[in-house]
C-alpha atoms as a PDB file:
ATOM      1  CA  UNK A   1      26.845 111.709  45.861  1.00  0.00           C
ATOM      2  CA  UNK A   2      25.252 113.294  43.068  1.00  0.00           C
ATOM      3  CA  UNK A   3      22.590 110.554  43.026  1.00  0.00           C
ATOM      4  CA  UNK A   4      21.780 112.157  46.640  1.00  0.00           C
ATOM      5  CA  UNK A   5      21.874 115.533  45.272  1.00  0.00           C
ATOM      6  CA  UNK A   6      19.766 114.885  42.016  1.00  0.00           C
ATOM      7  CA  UNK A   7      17.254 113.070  44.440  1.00  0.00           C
ATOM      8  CA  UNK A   8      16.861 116.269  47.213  1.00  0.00           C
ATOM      9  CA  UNK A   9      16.618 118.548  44.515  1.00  0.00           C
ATOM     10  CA  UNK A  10      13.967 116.614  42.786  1.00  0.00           C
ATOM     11  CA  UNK A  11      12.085 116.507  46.027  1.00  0.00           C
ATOM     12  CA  UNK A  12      12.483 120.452  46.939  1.00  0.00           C
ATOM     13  CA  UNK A  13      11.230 120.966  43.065  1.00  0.00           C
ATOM     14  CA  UNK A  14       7.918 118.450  43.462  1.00  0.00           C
ATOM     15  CA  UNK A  15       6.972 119.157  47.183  1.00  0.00           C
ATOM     16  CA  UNK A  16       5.378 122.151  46.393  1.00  0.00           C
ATOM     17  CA  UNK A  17       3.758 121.122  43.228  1.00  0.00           C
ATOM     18  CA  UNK A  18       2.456 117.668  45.372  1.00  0.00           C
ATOM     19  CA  UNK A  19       0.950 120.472  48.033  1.00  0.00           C
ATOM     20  CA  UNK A  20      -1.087 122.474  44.602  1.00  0.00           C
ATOM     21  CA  UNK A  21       1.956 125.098  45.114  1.00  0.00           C
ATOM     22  CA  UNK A  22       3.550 126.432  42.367  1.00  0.00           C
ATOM     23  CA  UNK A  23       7.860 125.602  43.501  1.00  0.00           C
ATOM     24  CA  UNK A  24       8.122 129.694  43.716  1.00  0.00           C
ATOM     25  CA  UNK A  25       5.668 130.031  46.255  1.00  0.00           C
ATOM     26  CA  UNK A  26       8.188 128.046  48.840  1.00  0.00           C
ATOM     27  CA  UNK A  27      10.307 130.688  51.403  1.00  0.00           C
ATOM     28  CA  UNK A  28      13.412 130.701  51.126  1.00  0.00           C
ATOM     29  CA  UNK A  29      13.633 128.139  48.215  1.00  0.00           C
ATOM     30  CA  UNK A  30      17.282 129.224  46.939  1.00  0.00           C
ATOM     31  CA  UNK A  31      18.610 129.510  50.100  1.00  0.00           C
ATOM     32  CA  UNK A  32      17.473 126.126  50.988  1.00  0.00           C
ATOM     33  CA  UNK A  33      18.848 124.778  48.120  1.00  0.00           C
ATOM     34  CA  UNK A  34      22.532 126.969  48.647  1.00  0.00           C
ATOM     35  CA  UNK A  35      22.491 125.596  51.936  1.00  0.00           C
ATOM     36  CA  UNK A  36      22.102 121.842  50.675  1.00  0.00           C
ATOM     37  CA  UNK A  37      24.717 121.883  48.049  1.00  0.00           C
ATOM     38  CA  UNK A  38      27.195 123.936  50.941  1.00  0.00           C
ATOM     39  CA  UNK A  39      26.051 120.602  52.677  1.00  0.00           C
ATOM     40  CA  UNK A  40      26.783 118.321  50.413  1.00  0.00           C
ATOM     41  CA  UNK A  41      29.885 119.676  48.908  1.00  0.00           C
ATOM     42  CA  UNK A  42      31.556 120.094  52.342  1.00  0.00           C
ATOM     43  CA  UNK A  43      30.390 116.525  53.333  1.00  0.00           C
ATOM     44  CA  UNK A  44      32.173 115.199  50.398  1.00  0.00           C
ATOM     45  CA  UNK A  45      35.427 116.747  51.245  1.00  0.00           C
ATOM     46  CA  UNK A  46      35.274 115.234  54.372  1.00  0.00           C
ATOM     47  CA  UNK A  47      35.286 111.778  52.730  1.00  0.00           C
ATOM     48  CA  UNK A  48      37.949 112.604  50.132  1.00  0.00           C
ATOM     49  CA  UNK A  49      40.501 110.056  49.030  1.00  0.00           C
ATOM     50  CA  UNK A  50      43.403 110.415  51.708  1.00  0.00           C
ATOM     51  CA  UNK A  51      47.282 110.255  50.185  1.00  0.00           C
ATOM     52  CA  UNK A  52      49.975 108.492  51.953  1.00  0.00           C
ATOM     53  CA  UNK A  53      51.059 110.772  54.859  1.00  0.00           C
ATOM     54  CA  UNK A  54      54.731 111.503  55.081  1.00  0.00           C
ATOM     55  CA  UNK A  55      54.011 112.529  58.904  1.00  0.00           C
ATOM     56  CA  UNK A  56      54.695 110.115  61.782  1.00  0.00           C
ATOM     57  CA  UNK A  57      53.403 106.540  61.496  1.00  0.00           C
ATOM     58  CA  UNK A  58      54.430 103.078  61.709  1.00  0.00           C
ATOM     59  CA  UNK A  59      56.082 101.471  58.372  1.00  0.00           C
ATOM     60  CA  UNK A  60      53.882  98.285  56.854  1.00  0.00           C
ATOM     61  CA  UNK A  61      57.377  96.278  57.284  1.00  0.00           C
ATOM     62  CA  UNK A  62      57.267  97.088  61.269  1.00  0.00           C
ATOM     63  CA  UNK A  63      53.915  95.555  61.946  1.00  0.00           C
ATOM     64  CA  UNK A  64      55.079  92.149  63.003  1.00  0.00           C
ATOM     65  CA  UNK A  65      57.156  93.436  65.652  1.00  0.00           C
ATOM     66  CA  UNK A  66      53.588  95.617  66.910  1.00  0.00           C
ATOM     67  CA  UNK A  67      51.282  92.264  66.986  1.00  0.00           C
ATOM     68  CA  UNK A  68      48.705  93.229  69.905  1.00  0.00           C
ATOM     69  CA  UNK A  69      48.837  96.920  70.013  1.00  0.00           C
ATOM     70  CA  UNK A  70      46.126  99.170  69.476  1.00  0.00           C
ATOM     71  CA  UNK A  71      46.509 100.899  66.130  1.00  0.00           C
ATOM     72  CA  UNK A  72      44.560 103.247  63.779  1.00  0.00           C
ATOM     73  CA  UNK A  73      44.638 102.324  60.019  1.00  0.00           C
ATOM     74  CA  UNK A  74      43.526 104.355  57.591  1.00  0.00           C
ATOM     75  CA  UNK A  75      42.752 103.595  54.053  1.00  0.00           C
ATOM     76  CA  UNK A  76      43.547 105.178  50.553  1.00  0.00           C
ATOM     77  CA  UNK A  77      40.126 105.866  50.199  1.00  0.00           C
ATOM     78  CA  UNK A  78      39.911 107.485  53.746  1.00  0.00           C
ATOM     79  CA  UNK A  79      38.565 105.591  56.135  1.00  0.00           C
ATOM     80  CA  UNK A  80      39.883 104.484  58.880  1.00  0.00           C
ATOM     81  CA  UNK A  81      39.626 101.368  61.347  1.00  0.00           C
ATOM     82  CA  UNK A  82      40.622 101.376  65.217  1.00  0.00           C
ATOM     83  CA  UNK A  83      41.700  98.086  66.823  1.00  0.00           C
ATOM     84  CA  UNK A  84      44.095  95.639  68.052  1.00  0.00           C
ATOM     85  CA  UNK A  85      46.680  94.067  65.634  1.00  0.00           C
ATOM     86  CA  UNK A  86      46.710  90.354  65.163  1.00  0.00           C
ATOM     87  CA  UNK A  87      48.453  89.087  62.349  1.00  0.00           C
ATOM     88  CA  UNK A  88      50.918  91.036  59.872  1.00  0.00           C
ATOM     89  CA  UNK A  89      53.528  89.768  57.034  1.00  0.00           C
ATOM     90  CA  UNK A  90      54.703  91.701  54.364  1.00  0.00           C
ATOM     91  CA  UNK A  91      51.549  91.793  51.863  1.00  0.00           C
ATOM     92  CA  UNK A  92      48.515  91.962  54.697  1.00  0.00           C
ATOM     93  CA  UNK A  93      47.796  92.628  57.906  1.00  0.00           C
ATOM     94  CA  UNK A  94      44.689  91.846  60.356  1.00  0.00           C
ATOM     95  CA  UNK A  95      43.027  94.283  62.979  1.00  0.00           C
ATOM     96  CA  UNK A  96      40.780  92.839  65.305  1.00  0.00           C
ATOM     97  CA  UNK A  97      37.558  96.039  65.229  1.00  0.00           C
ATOM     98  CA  UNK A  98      34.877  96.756  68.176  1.00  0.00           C
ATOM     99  CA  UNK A  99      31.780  96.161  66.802  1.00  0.00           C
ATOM    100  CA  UNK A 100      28.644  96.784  69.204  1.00  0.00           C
ATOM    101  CA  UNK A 101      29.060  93.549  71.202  1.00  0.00           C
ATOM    102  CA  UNK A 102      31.814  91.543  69.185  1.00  0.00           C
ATOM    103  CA  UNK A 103      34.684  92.012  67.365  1.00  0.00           C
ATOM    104  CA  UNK A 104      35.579  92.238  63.185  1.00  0.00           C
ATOM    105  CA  UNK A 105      38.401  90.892  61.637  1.00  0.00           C
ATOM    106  CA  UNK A 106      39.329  93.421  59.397  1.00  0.00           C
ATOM    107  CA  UNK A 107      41.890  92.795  56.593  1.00  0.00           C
ATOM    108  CA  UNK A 108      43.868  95.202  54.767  1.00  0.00           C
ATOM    109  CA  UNK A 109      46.439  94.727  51.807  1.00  0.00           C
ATOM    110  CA  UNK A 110      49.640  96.307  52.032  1.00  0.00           C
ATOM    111  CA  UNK A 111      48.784  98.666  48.700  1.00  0.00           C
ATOM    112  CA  UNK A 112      45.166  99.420  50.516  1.00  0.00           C
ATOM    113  CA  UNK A 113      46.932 101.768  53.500  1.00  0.00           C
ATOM    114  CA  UNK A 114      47.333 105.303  53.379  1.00  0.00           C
ATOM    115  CA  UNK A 115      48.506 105.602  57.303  1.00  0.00           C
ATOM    116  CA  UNK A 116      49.266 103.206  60.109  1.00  0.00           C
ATOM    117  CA  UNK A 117      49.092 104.896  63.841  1.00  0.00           C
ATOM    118  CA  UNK A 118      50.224 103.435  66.902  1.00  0.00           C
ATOM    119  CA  UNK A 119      47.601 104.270  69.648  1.00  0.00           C
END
């Protein structure tokens, strides 16, 4: 992310300069700029790492018994797949994913999962 950031503040310090402008002379400059890294920062959170809930869910070692329900699994690192379970044991599972017009088969170690929702 702050690849991203280094490159749109790069850009907002050479876009006037590439126009004959000194970077002052742009409205609103530091606002712009507040706004971006308000932006960023809050889009970041929104991807943060997610930790094991200790809410409602369905225990890795109940899986086999759920084979072709529709479940919601969500990673350690926060995201999350919706689909239809096809295969489980105790070290993997499989979700079959809806992807435009096919399907994904998405596997997932046991230490990978965060959260596993019955939908």
């Amino acid at each position: 992310m702050s690849l991203l950031r280094s490159g749109l503040l790069l850009l907002l310090a050479i876009a006037p300069a590439a126009q004959g402008a000194p970077a002052s002379a742009i409205p609103n400059a530091e606002a712009d700029l507040a706004w971006l890294n308000r932006y960023l920062e809050s889009n970041t959170a929104s991807r943060s790492p997610s930790r094991p809930s200790n809410g409602p869910g369905v225990p890795f070692a109940e899986l086999r018994q759920r084979i072709g329900a529709r479940m919601k699994v969500t990673l350690s690192d926060g995201v999350s797949r919706f689909g239809v379970l096809v295969e489980a044991n105790a070290t993997s599972a499989k979700l079959n994913v809806r992807v435009g017009a096919g399907d994904y088969l998405f596997d997932f170690k046991r230490e990978q999962v965060a959260q596993i929702e019955e939908r």
